[in-house]
N, C-alpha and C. Protein backbone atom coordinates (compact mmCIF):
# COMPACT_ATOMS: atom_id res chain seq x y z
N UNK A 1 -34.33 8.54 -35.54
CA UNK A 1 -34.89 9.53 -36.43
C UNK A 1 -34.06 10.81 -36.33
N UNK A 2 -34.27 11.46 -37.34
CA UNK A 2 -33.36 13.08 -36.94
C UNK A 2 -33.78 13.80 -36.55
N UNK A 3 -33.29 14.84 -36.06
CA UNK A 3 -33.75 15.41 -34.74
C UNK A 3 -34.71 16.83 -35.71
N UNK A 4 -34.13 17.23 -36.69
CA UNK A 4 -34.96 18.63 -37.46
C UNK A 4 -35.12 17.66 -38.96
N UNK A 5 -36.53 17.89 -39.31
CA UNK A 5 -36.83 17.49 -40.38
C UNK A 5 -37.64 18.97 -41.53
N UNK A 6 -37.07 19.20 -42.65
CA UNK A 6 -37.82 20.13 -43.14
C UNK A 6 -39.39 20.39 -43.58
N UNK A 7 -39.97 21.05 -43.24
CA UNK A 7 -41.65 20.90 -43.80
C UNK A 7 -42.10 22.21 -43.93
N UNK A 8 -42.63 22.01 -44.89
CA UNK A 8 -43.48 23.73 -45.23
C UNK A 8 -44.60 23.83 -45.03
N UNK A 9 -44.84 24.84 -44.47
CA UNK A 9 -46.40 25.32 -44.22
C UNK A 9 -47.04 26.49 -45.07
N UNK A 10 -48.40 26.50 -45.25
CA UNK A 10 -48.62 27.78 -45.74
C UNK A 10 -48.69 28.77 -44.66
N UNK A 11 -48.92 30.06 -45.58
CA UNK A 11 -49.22 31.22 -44.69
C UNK A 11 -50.53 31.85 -44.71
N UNK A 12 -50.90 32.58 -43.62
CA UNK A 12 -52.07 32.86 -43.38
C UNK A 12 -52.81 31.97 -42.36
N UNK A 13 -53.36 30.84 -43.30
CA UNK A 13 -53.84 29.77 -42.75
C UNK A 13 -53.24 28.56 -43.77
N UNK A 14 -51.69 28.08 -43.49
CA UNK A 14 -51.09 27.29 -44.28
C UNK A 14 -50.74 26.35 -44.24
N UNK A 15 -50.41 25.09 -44.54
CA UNK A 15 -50.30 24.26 -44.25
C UNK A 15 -49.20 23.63 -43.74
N UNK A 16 -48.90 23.30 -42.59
CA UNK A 16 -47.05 22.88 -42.21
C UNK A 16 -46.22 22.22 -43.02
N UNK A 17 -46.91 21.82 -44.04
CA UNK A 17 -45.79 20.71 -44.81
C UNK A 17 -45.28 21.82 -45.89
N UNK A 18 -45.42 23.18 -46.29
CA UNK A 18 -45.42 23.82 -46.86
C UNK A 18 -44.82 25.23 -46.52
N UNK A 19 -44.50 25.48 -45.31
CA UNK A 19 -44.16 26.41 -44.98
C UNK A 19 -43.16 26.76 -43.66
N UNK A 20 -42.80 25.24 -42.92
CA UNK A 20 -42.35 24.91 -41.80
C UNK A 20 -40.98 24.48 -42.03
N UNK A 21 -39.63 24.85 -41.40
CA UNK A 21 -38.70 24.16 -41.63
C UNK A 21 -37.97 23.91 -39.90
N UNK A 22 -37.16 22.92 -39.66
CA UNK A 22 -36.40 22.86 -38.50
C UNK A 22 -37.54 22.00 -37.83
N UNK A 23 -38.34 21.19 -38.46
CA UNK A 23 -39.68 20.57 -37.46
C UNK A 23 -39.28 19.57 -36.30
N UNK A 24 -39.25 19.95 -34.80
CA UNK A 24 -39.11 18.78 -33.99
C UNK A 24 -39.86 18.43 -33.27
N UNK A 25 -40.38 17.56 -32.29
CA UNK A 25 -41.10 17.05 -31.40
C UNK A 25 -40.14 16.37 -30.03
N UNK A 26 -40.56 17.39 -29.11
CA UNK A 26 -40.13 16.72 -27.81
C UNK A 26 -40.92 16.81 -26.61
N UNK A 27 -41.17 15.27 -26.12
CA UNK A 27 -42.43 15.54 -25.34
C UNK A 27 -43.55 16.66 -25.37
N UNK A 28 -44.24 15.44 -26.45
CA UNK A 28 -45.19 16.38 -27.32
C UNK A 28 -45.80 17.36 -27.51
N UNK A 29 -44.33 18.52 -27.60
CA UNK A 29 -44.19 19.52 -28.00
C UNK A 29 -43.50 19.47 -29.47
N UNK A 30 -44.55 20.35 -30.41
CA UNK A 30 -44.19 20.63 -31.78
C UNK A 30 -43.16 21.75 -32.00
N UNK A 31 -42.18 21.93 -32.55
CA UNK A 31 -41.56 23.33 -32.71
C UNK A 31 -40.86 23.20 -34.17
N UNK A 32 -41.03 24.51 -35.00
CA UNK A 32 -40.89 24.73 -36.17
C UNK A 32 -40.23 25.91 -36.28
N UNK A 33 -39.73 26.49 -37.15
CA UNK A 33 -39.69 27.68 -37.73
C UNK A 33 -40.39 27.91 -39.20
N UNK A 34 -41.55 28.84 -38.53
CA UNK A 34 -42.88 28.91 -39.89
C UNK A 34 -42.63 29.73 -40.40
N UNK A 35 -43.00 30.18 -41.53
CA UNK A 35 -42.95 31.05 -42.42
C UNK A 35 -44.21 32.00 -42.17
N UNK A 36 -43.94 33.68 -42.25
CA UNK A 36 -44.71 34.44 -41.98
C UNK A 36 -46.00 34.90 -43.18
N UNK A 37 -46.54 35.49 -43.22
CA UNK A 37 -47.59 36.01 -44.28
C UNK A 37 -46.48 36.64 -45.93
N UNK A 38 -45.67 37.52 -44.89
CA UNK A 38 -44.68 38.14 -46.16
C UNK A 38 -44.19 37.08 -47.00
N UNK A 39 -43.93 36.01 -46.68
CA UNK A 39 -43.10 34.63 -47.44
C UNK A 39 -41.33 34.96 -47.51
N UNK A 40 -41.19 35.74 -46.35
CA UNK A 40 -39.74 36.24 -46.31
C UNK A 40 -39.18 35.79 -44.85
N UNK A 41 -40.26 36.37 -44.34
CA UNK A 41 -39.43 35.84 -42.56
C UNK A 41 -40.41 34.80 -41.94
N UNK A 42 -39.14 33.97 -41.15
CA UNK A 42 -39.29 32.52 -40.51
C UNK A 42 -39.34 33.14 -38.70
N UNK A 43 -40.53 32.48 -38.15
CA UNK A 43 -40.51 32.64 -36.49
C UNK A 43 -40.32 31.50 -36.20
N UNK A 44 -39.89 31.43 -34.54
CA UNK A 44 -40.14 30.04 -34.57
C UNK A 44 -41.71 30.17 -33.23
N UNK A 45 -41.94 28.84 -33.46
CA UNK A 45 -43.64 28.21 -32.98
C UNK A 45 -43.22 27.23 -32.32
N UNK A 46 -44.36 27.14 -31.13
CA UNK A 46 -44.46 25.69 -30.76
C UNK A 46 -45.63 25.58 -30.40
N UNK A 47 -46.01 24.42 -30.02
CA UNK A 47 -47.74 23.85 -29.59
C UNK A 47 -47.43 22.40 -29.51
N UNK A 48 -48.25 22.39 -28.23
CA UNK A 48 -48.35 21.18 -27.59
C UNK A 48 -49.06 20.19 -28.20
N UNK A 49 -48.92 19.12 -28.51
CA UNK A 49 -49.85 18.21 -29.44
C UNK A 49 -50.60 17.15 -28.28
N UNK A 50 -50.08 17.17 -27.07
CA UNK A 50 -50.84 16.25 -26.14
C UNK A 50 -51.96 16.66 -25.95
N UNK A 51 -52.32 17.85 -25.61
CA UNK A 51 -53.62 18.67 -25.66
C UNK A 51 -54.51 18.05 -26.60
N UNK A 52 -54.19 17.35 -27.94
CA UNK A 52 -55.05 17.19 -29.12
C UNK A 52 -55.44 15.72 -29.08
N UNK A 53 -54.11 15.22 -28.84
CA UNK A 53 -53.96 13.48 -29.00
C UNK A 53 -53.43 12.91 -28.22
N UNK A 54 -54.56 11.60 -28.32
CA UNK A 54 -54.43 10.80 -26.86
C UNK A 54 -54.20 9.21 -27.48
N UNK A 55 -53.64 8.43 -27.08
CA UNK A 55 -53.89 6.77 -27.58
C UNK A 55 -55.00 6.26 -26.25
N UNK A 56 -55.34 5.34 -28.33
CA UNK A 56 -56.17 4.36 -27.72
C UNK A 56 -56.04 3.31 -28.04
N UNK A 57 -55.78 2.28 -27.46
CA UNK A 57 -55.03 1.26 -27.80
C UNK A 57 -53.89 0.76 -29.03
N UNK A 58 -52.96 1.80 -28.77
CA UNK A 58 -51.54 2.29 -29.50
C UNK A 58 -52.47 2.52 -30.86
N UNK A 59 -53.13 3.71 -30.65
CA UNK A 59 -53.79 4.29 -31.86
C UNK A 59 -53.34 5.88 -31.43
N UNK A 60 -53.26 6.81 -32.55
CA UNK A 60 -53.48 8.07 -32.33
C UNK A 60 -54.83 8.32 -32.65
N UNK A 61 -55.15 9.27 -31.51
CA UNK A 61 -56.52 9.84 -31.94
C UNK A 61 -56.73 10.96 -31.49
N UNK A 62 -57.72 11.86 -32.13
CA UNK A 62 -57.88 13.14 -32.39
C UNK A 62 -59.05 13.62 -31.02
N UNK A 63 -58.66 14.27 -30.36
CA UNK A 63 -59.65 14.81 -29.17
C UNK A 63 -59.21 13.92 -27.35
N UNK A 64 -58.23 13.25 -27.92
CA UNK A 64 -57.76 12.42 -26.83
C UNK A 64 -56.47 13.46 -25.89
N UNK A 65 -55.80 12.83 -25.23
CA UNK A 65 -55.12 13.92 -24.91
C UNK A 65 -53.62 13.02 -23.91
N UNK A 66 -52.30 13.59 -24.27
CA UNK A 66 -51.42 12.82 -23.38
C UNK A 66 -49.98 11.82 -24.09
N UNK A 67 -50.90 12.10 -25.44
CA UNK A 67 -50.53 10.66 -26.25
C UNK A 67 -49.03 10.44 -26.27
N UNK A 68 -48.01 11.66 -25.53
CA UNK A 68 -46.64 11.23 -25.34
C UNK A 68 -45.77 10.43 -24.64
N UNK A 69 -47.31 10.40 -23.16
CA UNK A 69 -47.03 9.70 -22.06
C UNK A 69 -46.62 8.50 -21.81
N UNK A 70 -47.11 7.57 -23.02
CA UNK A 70 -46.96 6.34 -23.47
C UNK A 70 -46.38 6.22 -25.30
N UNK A 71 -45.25 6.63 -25.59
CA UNK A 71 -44.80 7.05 -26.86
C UNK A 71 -43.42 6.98 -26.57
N UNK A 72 -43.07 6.15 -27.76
CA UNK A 72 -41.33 5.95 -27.78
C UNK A 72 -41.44 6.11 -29.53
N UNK A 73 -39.77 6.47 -29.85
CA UNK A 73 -39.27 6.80 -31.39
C UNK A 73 -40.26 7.57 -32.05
N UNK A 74 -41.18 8.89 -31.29
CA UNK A 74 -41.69 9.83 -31.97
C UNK A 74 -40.82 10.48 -33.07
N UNK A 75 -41.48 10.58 -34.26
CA UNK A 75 -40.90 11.57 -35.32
C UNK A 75 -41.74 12.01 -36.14
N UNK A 76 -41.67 12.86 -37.10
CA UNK A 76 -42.56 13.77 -37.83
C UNK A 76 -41.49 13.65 -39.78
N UNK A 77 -42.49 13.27 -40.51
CA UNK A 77 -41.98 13.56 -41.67
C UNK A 77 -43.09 13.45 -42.93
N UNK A 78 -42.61 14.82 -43.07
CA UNK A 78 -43.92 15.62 -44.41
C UNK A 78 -44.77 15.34 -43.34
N UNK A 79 -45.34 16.29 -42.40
CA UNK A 79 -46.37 16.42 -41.65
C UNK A 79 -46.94 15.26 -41.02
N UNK A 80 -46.18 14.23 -41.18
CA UNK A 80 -47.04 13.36 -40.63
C UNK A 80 -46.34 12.51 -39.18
N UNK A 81 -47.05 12.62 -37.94
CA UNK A 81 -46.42 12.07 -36.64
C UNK A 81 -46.29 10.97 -36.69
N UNK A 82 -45.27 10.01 -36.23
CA UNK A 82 -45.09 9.13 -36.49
C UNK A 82 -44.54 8.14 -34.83
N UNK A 83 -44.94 7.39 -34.54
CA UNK A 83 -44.92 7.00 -33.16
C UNK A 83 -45.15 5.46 -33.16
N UNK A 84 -44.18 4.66 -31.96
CA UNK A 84 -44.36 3.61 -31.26
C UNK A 84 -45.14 3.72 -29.92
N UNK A 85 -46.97 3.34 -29.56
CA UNK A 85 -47.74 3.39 -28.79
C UNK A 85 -47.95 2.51 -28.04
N UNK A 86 -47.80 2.42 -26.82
CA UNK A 86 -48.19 1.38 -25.92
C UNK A 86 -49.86 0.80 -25.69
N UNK A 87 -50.04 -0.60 -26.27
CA UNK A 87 -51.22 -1.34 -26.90
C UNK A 87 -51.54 -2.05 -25.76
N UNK A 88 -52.43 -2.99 -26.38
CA UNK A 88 -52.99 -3.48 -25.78
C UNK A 88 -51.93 -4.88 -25.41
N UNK A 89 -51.95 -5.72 -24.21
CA UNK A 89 -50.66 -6.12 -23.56
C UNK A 89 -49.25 -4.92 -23.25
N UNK A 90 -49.71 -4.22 -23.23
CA UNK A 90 -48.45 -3.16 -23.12
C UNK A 90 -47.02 -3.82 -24.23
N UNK A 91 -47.77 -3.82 -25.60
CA UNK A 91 -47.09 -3.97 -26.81
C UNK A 91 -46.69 -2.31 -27.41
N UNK A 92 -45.74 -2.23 -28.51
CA UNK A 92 -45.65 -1.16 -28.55
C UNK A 92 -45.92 -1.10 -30.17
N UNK A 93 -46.94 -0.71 -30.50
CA UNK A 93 -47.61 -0.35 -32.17
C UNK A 93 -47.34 0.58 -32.64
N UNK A 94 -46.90 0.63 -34.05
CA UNK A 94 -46.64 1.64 -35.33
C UNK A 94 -48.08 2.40 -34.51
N UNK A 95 -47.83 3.76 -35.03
CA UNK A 95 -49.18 4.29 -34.85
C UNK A 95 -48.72 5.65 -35.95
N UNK A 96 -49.42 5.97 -36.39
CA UNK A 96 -49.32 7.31 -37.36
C UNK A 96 -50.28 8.35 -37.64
N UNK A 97 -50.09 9.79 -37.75
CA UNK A 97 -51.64 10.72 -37.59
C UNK A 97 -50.71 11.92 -38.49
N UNK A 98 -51.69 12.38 -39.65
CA UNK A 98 -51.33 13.72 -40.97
C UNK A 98 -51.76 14.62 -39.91
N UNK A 99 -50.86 15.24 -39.53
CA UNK A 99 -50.84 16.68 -38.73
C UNK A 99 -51.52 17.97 -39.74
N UNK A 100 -51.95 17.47 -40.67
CA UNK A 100 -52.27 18.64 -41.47
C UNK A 100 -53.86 18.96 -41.55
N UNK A 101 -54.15 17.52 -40.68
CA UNK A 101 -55.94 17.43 -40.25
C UNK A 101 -56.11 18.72 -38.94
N UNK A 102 -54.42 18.84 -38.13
CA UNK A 102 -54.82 19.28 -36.93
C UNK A 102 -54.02 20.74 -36.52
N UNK A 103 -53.03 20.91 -37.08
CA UNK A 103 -52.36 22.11 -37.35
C UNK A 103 -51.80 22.71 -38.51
N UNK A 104 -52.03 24.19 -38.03
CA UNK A 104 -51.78 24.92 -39.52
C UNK A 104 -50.80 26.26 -39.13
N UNK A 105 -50.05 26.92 -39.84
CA UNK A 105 -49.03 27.98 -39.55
C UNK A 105 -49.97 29.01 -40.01
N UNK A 106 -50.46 29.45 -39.01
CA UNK A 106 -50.79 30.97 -39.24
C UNK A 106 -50.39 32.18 -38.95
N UNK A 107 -49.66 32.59 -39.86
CA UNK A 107 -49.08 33.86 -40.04
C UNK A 107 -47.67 33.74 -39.23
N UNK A 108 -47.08 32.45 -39.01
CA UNK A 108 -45.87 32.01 -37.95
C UNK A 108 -46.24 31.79 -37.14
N UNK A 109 -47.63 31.30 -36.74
CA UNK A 109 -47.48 30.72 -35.42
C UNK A 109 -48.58 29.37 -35.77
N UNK A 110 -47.73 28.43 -35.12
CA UNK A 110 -48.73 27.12 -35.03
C UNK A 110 -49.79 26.97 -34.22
N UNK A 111 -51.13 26.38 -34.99
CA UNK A 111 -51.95 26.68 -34.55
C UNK A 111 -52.97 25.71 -34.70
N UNK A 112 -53.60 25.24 -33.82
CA UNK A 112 -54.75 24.03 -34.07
C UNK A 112 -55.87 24.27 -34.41
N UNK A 113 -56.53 23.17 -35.39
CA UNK A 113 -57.42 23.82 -35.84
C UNK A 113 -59.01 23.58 -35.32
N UNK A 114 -58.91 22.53 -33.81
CA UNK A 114 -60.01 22.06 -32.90
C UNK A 114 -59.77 22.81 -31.93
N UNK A 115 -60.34 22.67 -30.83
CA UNK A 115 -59.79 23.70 -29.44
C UNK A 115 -59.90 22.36 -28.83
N UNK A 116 -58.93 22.95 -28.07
CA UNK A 116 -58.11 21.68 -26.89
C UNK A 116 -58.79 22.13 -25.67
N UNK A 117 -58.61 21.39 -24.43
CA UNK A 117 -59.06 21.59 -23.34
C UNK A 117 -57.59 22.25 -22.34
């Protein structure tokens, strides 16, 4: 996969596929350069997505937590994470989750929209 994929987020409370460009994931850490409220200047962000998502039986799921720990050929395109999960037999499953359920660019900074532990 490539290593920066473009995505936009809104601003304020916007959406990443809309306002985000340079999007990568490394050890599930998110990092972007978001677009600010002005719609002129780009920061860059990051946020941890293990905090949010955890597998369950090479599933992504929302409130779980780790989900990198067991994750090979992570990538992100048009907001959406995209991952090989270690299943059940320690198989490794497509697994896929719309990041746009769980983060949003607010005002340049990425931001979740559940609270993590």
């Amino acid at each position: 996969m490539r290593p920066y994929i473009n995505i936009i987020c809104e601003t304020s409370t916007m959406s990443i596929s809309t306002t985000c460009r340079k999007v990568i994931i490394n050890k599930g850490i998110l990092s972007a350069e978001c677009q600010k409220a002005d719609k002129k200047t780009y920061v860059t962000s990051s946020i941890s997505l293990d905090a949010f998502l955890g597998n369950v039986d090479g599933k992504l799921v929302l409130g779980g937590k780790n989900f990198s720990q067991a994750a090979q050929e992570v990538g992100i395109i048009d907001g959406v994470l995209y991952a090989k999960l270690k299943g059940p037999g320690n198989k490794f499953l497509d697994a896929k989750f719309d990041l746009q359920k769980l983060i949003i660019n607010n005002d340049g900074i990425l931001t979740a929209t559940v609270a993590g532990e």
